[in-house]
C-alpha atoms as a PDB file:
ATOM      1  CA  UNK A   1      -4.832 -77.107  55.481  1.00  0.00           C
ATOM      2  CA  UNK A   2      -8.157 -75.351  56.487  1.00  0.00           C
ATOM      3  CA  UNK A   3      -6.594 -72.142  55.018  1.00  0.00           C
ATOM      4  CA  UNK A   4      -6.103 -73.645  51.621  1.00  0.00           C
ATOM      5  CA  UNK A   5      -9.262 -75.224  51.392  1.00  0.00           C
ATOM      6  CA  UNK A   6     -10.897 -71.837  51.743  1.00  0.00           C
ATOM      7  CA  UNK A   7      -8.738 -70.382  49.628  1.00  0.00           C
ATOM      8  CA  UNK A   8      -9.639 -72.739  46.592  1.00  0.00           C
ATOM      9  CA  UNK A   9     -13.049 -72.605  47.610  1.00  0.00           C
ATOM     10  CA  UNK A  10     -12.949 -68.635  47.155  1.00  0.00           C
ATOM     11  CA  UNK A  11     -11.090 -68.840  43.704  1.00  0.00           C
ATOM     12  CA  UNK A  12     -13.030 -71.731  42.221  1.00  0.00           C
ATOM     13  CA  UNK A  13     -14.827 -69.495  40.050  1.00  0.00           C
ATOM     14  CA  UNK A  14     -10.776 -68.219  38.505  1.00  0.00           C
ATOM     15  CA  UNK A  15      -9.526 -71.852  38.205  1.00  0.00           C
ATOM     16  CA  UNK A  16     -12.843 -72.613  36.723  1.00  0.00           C
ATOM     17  CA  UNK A  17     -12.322 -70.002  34.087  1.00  0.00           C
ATOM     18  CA  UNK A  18      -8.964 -70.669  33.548  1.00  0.00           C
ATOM     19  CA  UNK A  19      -9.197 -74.034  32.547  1.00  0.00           C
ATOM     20  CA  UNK A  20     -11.868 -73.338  30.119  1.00  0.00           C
ATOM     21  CA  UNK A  21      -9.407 -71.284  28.042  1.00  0.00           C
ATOM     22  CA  UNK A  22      -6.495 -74.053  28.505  1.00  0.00           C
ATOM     23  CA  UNK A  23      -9.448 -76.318  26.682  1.00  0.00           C
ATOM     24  CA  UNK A  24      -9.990 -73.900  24.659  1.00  0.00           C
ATOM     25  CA  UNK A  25      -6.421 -73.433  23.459  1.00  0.00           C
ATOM     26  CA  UNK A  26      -5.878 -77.373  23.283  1.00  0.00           C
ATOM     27  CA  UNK A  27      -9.024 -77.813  21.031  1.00  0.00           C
ATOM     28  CA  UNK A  28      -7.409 -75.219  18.456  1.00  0.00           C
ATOM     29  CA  UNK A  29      -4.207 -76.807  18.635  1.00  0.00           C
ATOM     30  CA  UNK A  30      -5.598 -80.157  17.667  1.00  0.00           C
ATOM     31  CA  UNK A  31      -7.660 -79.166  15.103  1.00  0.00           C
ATOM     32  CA  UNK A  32      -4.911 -76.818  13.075  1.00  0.00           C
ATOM     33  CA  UNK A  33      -4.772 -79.041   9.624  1.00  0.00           C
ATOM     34  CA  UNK A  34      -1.413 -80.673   9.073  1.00  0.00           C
ATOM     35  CA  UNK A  35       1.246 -78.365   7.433  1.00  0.00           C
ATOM     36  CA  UNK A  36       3.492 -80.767   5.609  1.00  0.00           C
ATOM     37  CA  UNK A  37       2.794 -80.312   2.088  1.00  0.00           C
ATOM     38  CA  UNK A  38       0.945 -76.818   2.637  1.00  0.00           C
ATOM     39  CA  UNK A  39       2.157 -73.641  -0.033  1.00  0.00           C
ATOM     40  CA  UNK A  40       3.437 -71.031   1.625  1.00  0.00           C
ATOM     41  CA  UNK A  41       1.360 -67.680   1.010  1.00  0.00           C
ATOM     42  CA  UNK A  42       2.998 -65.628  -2.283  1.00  0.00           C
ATOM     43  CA  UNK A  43       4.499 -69.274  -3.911  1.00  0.00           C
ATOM     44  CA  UNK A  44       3.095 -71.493  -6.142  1.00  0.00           C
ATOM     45  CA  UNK A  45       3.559 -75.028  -5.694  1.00  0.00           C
ATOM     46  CA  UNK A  46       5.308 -77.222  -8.217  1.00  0.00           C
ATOM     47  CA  UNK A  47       4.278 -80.673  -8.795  1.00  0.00           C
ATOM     48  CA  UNK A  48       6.798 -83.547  -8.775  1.00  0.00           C
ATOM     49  CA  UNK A  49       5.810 -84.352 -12.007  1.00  0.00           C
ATOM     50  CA  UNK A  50       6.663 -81.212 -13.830  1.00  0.00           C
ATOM     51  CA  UNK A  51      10.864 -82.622 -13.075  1.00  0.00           C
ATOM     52  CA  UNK A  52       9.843 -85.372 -14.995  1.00  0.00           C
ATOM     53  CA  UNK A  53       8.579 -84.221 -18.061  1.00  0.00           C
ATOM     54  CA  UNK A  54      10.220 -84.220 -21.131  1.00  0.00           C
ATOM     55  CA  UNK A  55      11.281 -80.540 -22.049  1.00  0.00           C
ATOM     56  CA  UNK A  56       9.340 -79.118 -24.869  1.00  0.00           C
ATOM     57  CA  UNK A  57      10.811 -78.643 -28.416  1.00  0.00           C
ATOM     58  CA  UNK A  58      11.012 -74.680 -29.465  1.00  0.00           C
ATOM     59  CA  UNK A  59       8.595 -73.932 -31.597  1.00  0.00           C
ATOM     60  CA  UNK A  60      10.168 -72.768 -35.160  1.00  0.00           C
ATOM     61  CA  UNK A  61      10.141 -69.041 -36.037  1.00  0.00           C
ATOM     62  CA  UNK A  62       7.990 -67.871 -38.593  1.00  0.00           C
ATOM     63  CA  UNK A  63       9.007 -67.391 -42.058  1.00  0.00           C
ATOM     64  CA  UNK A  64       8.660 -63.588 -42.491  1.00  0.00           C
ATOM     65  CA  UNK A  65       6.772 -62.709 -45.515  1.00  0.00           C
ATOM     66  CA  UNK A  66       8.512 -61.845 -48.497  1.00  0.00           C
ATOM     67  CA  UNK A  67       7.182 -58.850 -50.029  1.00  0.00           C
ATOM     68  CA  UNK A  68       7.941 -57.709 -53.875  1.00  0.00           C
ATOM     69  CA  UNK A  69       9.881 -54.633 -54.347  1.00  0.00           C
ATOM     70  CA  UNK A  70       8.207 -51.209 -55.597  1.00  0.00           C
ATOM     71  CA  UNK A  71       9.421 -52.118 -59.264  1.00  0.00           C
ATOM     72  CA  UNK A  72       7.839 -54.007 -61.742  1.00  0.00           C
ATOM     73  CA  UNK A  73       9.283 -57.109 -62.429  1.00  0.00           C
ATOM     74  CA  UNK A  74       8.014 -60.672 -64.087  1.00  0.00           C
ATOM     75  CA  UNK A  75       9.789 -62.243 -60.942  1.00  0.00           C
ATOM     76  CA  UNK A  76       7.124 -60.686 -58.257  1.00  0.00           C
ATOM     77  CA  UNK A  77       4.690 -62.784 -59.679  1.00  0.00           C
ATOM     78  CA  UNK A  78       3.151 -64.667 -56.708  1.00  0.00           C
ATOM     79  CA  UNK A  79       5.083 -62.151 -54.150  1.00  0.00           C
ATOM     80  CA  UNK A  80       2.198 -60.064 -52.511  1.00  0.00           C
ATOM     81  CA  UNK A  81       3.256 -55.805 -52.262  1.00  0.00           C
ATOM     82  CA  UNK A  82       3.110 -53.830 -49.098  1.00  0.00           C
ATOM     83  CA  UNK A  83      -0.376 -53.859 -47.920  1.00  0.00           C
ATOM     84  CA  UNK A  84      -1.262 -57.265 -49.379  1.00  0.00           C
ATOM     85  CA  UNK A  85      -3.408 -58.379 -52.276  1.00  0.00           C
ATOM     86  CA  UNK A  86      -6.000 -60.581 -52.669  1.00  0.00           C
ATOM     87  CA  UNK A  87      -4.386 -62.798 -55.269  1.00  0.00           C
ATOM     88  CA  UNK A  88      -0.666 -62.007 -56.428  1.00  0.00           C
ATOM     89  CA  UNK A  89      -0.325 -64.530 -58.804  1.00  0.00           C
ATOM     90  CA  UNK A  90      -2.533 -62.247 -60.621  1.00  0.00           C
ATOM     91  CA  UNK A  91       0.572 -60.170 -62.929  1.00  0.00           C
ATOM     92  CA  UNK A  92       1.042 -58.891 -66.254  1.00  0.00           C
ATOM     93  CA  UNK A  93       4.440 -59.222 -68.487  1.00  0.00           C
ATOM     94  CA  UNK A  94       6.007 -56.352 -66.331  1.00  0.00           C
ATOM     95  CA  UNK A  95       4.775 -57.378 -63.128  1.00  0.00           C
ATOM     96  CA  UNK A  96       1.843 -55.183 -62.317  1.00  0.00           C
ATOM     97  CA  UNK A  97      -1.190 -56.175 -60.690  1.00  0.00           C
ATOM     98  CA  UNK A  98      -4.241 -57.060 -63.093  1.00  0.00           C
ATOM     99  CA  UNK A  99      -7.600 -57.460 -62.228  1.00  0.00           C
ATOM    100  CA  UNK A 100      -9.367 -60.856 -62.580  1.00  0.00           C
ATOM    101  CA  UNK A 101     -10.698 -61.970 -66.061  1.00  0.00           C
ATOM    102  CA  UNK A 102     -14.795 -61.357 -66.754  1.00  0.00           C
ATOM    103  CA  UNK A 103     -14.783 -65.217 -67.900  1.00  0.00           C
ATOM    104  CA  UNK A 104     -13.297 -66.623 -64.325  1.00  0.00           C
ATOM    105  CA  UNK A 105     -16.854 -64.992 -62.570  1.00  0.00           C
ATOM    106  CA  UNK A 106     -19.144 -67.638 -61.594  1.00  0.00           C
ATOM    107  CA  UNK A 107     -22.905 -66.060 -61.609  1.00  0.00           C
ATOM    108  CA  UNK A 108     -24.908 -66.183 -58.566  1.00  0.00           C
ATOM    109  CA  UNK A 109     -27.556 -67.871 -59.826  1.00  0.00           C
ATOM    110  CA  UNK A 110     -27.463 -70.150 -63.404  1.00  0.00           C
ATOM    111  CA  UNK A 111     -31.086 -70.390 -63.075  1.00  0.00           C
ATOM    112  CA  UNK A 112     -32.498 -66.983 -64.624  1.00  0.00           C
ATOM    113  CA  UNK A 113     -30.571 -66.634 -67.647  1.00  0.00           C
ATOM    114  CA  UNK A 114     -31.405 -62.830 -66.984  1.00  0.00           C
ATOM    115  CA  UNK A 115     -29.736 -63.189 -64.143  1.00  0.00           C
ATOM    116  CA  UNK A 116     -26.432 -64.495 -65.398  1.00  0.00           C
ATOM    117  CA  UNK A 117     -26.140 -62.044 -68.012  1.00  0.00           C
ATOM    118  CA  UNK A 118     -26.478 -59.208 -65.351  1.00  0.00           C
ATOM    119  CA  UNK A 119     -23.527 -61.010 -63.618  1.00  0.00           C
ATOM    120  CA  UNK A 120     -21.235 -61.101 -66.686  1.00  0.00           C
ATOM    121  CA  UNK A 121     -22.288 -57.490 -67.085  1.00  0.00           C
ATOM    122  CA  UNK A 122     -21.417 -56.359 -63.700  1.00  0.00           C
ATOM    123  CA  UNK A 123     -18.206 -58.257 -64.316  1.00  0.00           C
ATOM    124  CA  UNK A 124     -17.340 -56.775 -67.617  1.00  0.00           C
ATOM    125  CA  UNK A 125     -18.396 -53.444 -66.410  1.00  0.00           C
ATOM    126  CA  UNK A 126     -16.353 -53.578 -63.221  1.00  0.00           C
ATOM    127  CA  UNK A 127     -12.960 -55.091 -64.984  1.00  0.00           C
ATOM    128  CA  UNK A 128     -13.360 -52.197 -67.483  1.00  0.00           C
ATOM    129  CA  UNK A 129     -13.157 -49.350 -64.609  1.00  0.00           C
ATOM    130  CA  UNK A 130     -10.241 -51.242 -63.120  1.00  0.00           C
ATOM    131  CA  UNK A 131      -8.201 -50.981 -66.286  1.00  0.00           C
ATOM    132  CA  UNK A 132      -9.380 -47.923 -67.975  1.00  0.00           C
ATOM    133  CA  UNK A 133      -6.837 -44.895 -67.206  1.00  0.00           C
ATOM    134  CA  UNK A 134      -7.839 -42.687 -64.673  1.00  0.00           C
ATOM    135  CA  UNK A 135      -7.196 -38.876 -65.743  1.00  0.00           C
ATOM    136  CA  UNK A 136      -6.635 -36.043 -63.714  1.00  0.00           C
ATOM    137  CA  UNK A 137      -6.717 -32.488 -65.155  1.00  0.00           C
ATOM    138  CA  UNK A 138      -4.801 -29.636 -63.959  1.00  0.00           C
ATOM    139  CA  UNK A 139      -6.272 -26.085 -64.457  1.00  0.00           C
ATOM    140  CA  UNK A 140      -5.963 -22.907 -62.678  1.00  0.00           C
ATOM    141  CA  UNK A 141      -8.856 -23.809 -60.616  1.00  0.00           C
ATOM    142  CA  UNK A 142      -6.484 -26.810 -59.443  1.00  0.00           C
ATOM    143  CA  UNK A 143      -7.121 -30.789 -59.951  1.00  0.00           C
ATOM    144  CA  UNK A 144     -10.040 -32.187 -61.887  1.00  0.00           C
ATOM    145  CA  UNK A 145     -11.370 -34.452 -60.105  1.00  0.00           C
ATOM    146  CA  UNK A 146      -9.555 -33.591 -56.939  1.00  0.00           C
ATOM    147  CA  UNK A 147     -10.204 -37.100 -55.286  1.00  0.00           C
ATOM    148  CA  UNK A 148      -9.724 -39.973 -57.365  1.00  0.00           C
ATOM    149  CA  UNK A 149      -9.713 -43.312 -57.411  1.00  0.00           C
ATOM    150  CA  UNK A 150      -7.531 -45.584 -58.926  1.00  0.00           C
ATOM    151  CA  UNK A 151      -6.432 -49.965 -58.833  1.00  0.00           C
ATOM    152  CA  UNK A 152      -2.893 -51.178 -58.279  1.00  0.00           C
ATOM    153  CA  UNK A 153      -1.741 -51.519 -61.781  1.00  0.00           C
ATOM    154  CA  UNK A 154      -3.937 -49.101 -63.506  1.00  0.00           C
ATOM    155  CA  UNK A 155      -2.565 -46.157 -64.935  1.00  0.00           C
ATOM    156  CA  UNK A 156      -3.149 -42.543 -63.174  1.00  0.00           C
ATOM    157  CA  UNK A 157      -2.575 -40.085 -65.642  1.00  0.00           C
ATOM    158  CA  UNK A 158      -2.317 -36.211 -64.717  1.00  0.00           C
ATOM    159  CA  UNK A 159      -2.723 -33.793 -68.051  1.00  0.00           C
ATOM    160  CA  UNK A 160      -1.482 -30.290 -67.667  1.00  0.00           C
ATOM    161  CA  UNK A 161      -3.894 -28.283 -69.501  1.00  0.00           C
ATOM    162  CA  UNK A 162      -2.476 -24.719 -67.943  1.00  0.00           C
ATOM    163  CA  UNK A 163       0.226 -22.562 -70.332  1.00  0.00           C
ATOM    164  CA  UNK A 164       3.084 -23.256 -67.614  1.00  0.00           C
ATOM    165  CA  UNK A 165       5.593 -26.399 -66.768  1.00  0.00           C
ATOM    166  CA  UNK A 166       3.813 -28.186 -63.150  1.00  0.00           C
ATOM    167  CA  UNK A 167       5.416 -30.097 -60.873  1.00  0.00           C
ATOM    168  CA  UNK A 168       3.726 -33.453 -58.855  1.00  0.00           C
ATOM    169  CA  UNK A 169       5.036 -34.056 -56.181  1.00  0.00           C
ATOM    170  CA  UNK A 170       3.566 -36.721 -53.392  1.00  0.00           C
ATOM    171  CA  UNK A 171       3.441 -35.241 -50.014  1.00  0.00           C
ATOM    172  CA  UNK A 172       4.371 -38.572 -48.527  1.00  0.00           C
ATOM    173  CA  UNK A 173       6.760 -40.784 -49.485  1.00  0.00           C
ATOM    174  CA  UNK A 174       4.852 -43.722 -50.513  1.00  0.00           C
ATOM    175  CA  UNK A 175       5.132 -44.299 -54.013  1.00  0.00           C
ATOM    176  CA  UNK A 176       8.591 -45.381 -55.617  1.00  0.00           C
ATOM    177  CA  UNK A 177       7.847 -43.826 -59.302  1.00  0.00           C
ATOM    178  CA  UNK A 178       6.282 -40.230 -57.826  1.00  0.00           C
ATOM    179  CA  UNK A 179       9.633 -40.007 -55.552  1.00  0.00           C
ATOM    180  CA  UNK A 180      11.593 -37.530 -57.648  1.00  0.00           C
ATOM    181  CA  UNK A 181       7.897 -36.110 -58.862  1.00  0.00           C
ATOM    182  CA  UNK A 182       6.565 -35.656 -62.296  1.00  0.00           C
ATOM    183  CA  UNK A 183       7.433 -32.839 -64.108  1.00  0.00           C
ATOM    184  CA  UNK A 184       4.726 -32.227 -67.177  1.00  0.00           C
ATOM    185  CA  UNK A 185       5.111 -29.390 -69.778  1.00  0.00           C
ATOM    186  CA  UNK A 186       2.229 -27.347 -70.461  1.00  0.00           C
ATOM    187  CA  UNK A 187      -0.292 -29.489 -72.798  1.00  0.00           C
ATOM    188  CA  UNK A 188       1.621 -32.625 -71.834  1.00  0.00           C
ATOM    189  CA  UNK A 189       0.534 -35.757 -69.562  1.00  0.00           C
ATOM    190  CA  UNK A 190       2.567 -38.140 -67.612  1.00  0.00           C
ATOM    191  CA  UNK A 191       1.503 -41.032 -65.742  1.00  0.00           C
ATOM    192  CA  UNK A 192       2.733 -43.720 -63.436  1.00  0.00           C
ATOM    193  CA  UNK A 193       0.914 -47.298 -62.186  1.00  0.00           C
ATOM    194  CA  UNK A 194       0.757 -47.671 -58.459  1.00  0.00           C
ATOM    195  CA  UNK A 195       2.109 -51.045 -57.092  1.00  0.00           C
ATOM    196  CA  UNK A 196       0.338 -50.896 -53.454  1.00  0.00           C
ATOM    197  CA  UNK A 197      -3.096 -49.432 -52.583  1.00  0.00           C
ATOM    198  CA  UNK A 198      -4.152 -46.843 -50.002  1.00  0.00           C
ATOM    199  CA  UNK A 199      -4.999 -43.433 -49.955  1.00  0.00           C
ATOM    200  CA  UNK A 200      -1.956 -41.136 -50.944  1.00  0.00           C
ATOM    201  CA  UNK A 201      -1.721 -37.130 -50.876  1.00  0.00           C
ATOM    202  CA  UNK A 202       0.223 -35.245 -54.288  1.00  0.00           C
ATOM    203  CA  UNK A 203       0.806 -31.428 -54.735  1.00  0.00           C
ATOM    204  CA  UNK A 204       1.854 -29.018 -57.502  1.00  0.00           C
ATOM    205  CA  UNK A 205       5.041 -28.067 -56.806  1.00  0.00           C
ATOM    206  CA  UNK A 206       4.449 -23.872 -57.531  1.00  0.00           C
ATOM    207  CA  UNK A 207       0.322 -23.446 -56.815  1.00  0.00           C
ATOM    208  CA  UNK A 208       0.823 -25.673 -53.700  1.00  0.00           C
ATOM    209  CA  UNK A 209      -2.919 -26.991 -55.057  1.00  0.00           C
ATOM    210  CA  UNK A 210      -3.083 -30.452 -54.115  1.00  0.00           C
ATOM    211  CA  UNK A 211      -5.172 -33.653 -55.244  1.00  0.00           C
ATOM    212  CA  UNK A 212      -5.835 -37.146 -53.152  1.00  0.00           C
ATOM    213  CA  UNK A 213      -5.896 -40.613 -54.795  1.00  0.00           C
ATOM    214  CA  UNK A 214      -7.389 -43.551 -53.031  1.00  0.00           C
ATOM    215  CA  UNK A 215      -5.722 -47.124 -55.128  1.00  0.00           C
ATOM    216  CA  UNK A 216      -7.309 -50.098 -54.047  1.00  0.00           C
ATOM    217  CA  UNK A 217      -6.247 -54.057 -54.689  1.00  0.00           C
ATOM    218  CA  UNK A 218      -6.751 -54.516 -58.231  1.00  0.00           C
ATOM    219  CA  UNK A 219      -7.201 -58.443 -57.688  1.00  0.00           C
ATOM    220  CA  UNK A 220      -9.891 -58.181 -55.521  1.00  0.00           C
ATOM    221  CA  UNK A 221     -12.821 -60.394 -56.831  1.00  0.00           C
ATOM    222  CA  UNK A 222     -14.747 -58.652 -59.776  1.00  0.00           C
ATOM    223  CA  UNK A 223     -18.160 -59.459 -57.976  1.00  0.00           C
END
């Protein structure tokens, strides 16, 4: 008995120690948070309430836009071309693309009669460039002028004014009428009227000279 009281007295400090970690260790224990309800790490918890909701309806597919062929036609009145246009009710008899009338421009500003007149003037003016015919010469020297710029709807004529037979030819396919090219006698024209705008690349056949023509949206707003 006297043996193991010395002994306990000489390893107090040890049992001391060692019971300050079993505290230690209990403390953590009680204090972990409860796991029952707890996501596991890399899930995502799902509510209760998602099971009870009513499944959604699919929402309907769009109707795809119905674009007007590359031919003139009464019936693509109201059917916008390719790259869009600002109005496409906007057609003549055989289906091209017309500019806006003068009369259908609202001034800026009905105060200043000056003012209004220089509207209907800048109307007229700009109505008159979109359906004037924009001619291109050929010469030796190549295309005159050599970048153009044209309206959907407007007529682009090119006038061979050389002593041989030419050949246009678009270097992309983009245009319906220029597919097969133009083929123009020497002091002859021929002309086509673009149905969708953008910038477009043609060619002589022979020379290999070439020309650019940027056609814009006819129907855009005259002011």
């Amino acid at each position: 008995m006297q043996a193991l009281k010395k002994f306990l007295k000489r390893n107090a400090p040890v049992f001391i120690f060692g019971l300050i970690i079993a505290l230690v260790f209990l403390l953590i224990i009680l204090t972990q948070p409860n796991d029952e309800g707890r996501t596991p790490s890399g899930f995502k918890r799902v509510e209760e309430e998602v099971f009870e909701r009513e499944p959604k309806e699919p929402k309907p597919a769009e109707k795809p836009t119905e674009y007007a062929p590359q031919i003139p036609s009464p019936g693509n009145k109201g059917k916008p071309y390719f790259y869009g246009e600002y109005d496409p009710n906007l057609r003549d008899e055989e289906g091209y693309p017309i500019p806006p009338s003068p009369e259908t421009v609202t001034p800026t500003d009905t105060t200043y009669p000056e003012l209004v007149a220089e509207d209907r003037f800048v109307a007229q003016e700009t109505y008159t460039k979109r359906t004037a015919p924009v001619k291109i010469k050929f010469t030796k020297e190549g295309f005159s002028p050599s970048d153009a710029l044209g309206y959907t709807g407007q007529k682009i004529e090119w006038v061979n004014e050389t002593d041989k037979q030419i050949v246009i030819k678009q270097v992309s396919n983009i245009h319906e009428a220029l597919k097969d090219g133009l083929v123009i006698e020497p002091g002859k024209s021929a002309s086509f009227r673009p149905l969708i705008n953008g910038l477009f690349v043609y060619i002589e056949a022979e020379t290999v000279k070439y020309g650019t023509i940027t056609v814009q949206d006819a129907t855009t707003p005259l002011q």
